[in-house]
N, C-alpha and C. Protein backbone atom coordinates (compact mmCIF):
# COMPACT_ATOMS: atom_id res chain seq x y z
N UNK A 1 -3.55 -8.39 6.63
CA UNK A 1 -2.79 -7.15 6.69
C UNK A 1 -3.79 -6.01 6.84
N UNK A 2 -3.92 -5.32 7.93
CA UNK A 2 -4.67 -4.01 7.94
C UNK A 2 -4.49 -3.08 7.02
N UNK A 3 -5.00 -2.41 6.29
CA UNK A 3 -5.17 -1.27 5.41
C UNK A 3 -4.48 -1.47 4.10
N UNK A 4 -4.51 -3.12 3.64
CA UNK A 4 -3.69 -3.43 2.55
C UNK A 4 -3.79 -2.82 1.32
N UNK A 5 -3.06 -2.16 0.85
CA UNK A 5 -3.23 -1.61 -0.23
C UNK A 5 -4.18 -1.87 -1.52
N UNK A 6 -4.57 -1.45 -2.61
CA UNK A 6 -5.50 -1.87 -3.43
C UNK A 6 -4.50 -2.11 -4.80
N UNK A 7 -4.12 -3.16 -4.73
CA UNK A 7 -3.08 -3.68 -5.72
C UNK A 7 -4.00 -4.28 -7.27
N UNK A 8 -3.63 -3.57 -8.14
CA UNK A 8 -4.41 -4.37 -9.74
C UNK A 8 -2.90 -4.67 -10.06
N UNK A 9 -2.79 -5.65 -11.33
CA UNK A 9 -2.21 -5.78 -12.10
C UNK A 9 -2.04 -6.34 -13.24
N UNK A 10 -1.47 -6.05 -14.38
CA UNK A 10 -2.16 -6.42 -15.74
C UNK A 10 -0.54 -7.44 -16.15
N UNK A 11 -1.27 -8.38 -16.53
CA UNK A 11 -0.12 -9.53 -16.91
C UNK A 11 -0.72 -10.21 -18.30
N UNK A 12 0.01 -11.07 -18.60
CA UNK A 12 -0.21 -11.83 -19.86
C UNK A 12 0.90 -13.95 -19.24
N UNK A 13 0.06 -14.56 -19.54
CA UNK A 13 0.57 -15.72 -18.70
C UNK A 13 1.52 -15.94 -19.16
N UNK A 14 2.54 -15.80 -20.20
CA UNK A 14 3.37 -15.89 -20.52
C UNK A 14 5.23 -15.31 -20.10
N UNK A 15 4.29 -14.31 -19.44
CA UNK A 15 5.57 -13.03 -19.13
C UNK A 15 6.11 -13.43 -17.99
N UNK A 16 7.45 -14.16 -18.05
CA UNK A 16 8.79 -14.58 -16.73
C UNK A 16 8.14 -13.39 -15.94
N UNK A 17 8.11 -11.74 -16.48
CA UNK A 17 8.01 -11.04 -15.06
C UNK A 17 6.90 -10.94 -14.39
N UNK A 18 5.42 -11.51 -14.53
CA UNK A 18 4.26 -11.28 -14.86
C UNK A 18 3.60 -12.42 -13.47
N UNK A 19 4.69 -13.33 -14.16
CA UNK A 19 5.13 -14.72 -13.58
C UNK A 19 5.41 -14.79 -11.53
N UNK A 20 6.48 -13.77 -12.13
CA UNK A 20 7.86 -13.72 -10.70
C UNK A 20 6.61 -12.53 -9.80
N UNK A 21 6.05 -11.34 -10.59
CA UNK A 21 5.04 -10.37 -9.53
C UNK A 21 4.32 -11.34 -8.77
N UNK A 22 3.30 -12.15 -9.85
CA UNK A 22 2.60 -12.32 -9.20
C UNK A 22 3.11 -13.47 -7.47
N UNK A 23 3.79 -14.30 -7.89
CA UNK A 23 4.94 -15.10 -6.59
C UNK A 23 5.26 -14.31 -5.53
N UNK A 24 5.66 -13.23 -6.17
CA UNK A 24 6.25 -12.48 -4.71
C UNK A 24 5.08 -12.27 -4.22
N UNK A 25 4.11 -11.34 -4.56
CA UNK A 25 2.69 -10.31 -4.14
C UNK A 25 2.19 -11.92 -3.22
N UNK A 26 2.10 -12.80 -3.98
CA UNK A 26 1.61 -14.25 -3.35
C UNK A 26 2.41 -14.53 -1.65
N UNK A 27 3.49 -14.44 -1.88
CA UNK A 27 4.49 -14.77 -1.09
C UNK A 27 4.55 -13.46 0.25
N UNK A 28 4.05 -12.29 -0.33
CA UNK A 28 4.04 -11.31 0.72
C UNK A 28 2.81 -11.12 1.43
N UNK A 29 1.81 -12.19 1.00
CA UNK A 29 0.34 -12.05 1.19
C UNK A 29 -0.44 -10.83 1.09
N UNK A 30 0.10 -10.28 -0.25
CA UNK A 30 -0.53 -8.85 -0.98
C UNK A 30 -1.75 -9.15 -2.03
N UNK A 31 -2.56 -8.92 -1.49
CA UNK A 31 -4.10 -9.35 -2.53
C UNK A 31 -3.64 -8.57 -3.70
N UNK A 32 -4.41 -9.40 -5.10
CA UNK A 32 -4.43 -7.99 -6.03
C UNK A 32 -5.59 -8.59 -7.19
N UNK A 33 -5.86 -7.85 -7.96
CA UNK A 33 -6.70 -8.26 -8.81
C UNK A 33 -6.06 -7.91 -10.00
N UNK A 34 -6.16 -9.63 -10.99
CA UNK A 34 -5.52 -9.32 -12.14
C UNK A 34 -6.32 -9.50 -13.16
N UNK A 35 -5.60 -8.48 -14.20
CA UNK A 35 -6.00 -8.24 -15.40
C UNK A 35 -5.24 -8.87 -16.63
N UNK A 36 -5.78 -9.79 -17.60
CA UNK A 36 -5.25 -10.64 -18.47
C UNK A 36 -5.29 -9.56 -19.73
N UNK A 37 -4.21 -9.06 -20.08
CA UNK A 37 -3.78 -8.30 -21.27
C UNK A 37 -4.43 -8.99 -23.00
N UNK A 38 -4.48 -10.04 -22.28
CA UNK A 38 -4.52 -10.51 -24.12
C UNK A 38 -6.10 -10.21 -24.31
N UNK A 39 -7.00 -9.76 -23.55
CA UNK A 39 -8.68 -8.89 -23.72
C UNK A 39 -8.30 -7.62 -24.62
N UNK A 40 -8.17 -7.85 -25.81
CA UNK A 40 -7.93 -6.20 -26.05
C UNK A 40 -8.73 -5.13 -25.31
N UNK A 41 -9.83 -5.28 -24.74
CA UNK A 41 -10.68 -4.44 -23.81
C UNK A 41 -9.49 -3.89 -22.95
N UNK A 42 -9.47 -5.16 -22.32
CA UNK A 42 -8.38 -4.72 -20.85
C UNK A 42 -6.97 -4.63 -21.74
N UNK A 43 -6.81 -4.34 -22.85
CA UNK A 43 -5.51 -3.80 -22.88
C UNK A 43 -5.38 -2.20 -23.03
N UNK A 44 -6.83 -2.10 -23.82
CA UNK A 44 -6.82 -0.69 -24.17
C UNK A 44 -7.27 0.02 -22.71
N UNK A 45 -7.82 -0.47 -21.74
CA UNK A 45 -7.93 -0.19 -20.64
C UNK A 45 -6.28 0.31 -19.75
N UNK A 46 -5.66 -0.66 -20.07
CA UNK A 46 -4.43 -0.88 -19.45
C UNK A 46 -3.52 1.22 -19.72
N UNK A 47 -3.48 0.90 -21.62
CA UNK A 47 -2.99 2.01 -22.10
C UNK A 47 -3.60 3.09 -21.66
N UNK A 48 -4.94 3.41 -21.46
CA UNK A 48 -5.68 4.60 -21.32
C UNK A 48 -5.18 4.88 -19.58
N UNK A 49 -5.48 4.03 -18.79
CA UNK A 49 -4.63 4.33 -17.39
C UNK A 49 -3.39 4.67 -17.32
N UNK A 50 -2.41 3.88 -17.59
CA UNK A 50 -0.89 4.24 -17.75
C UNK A 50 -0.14 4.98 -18.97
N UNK A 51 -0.82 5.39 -19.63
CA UNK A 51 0.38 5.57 -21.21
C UNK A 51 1.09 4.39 -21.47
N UNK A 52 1.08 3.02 -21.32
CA UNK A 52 2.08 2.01 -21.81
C UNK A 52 1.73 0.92 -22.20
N UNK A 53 2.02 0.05 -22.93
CA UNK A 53 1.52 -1.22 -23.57
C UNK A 53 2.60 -2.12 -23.26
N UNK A 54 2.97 -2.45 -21.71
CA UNK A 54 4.35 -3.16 -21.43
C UNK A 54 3.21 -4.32 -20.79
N UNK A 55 4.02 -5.62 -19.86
CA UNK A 55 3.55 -6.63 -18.97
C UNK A 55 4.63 -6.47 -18.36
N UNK A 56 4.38 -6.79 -16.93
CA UNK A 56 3.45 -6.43 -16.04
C UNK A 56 3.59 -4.73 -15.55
N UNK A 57 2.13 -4.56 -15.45
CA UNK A 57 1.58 -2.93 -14.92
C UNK A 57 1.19 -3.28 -13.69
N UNK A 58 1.61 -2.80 -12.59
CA UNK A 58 1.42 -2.76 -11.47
C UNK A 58 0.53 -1.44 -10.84
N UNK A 59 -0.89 -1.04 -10.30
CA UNK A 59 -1.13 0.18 -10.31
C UNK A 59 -1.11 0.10 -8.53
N UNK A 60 -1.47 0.51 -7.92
CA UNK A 60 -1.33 0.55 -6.57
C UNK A 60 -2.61 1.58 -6.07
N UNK A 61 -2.98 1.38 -5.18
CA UNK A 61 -4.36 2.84 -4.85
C UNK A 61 -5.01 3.39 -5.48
N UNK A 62 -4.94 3.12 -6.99
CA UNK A 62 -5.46 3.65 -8.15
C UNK A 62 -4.70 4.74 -8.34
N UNK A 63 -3.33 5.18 -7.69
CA UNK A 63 -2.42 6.31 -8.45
C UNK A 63 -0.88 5.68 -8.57
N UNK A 64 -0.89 4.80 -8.23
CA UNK A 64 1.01 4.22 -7.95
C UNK A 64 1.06 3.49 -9.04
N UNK A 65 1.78 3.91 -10.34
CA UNK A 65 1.96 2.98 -11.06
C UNK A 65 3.48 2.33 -11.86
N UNK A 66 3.26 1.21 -11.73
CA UNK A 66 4.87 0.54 -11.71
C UNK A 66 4.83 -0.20 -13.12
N UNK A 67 6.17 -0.13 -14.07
CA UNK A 67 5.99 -1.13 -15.05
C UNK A 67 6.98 -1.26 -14.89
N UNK A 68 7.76 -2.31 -16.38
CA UNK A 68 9.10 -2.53 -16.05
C UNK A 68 9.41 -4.48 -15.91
N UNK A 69 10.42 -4.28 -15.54
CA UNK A 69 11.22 -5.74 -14.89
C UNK A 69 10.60 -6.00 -13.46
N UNK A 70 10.25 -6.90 -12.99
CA UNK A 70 9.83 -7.36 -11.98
C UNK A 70 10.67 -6.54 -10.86
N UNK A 71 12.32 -6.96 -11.17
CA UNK A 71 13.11 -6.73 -10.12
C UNK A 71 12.98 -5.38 -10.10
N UNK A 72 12.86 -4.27 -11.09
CA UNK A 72 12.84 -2.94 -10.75
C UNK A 72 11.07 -2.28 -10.26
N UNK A 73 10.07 -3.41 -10.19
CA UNK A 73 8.96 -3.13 -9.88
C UNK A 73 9.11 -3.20 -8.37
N UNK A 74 9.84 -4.66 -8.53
CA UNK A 74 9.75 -4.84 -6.78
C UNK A 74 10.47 -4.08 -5.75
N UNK A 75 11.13 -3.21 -6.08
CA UNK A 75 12.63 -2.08 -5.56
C UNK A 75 11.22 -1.03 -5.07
N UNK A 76 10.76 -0.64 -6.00
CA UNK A 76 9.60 0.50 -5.95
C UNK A 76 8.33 0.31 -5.34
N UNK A 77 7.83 -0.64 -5.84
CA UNK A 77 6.78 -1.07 -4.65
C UNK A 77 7.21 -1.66 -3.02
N UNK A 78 8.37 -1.92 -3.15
CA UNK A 78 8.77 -2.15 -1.54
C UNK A 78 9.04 -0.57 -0.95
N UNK A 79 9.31 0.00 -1.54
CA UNK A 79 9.84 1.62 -1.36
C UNK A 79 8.39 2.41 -0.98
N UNK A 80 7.49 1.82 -1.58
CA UNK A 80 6.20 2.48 -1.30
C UNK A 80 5.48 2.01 -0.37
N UNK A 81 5.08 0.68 0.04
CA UNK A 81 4.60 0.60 0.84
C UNK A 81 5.40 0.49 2.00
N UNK A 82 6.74 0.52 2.20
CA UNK A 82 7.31 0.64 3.07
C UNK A 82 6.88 2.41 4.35
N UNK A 83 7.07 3.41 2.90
CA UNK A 83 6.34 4.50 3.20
C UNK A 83 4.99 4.79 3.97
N UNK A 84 4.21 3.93 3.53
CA UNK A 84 2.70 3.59 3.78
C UNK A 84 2.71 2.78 5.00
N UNK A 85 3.16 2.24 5.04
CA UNK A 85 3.07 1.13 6.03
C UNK A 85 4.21 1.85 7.60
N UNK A 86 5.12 3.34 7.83
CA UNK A 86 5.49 4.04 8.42
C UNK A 86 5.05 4.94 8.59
N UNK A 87 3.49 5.52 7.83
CA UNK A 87 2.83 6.67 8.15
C UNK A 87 2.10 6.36 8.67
């Protein structure tokens, strides 16, 4: 994919939604680099970026950031790079 976005995301292996992101992002052939929550490092990392202590954090470009239910992550990140991907 040309100019693929710079996708992180912070999960914990346990999390159904954490689970279902990473499948789709897999399935859409969206690279991303993940971050395992249970590092308290990378959690307090997580909080200091977003304000939130949820799974899964989705950040996007280093300013797009998504938490939440998978299904309401995936509504918003399709909404965005849809944007991106028409400019």
């Amino acid at each position: 994919m040309p100019n693929a976005p710079w996708i992180e995301i912070y999960t914990t292996p346990t999390c159904p939604d954490c689970l279902a992101l990473k499948r789709w992002l897999n399935a859409e052939q969206l690279p991303f680099v993940e971050r395992d929550l249970r590092d308290p490092a990378i959690a307090d990392e997580a909080k200091r970026r977003t304000g939130v202590r949820v799974a899964p954090i989705t950040i996007i470009d280093g300013k797009h950031v998504f938490y939440g239910t998978f299904p309401t992550q995936r509504a918003e990140i399709e909404a965005l790079l849809d944007l991106t991907r028409a400019a």
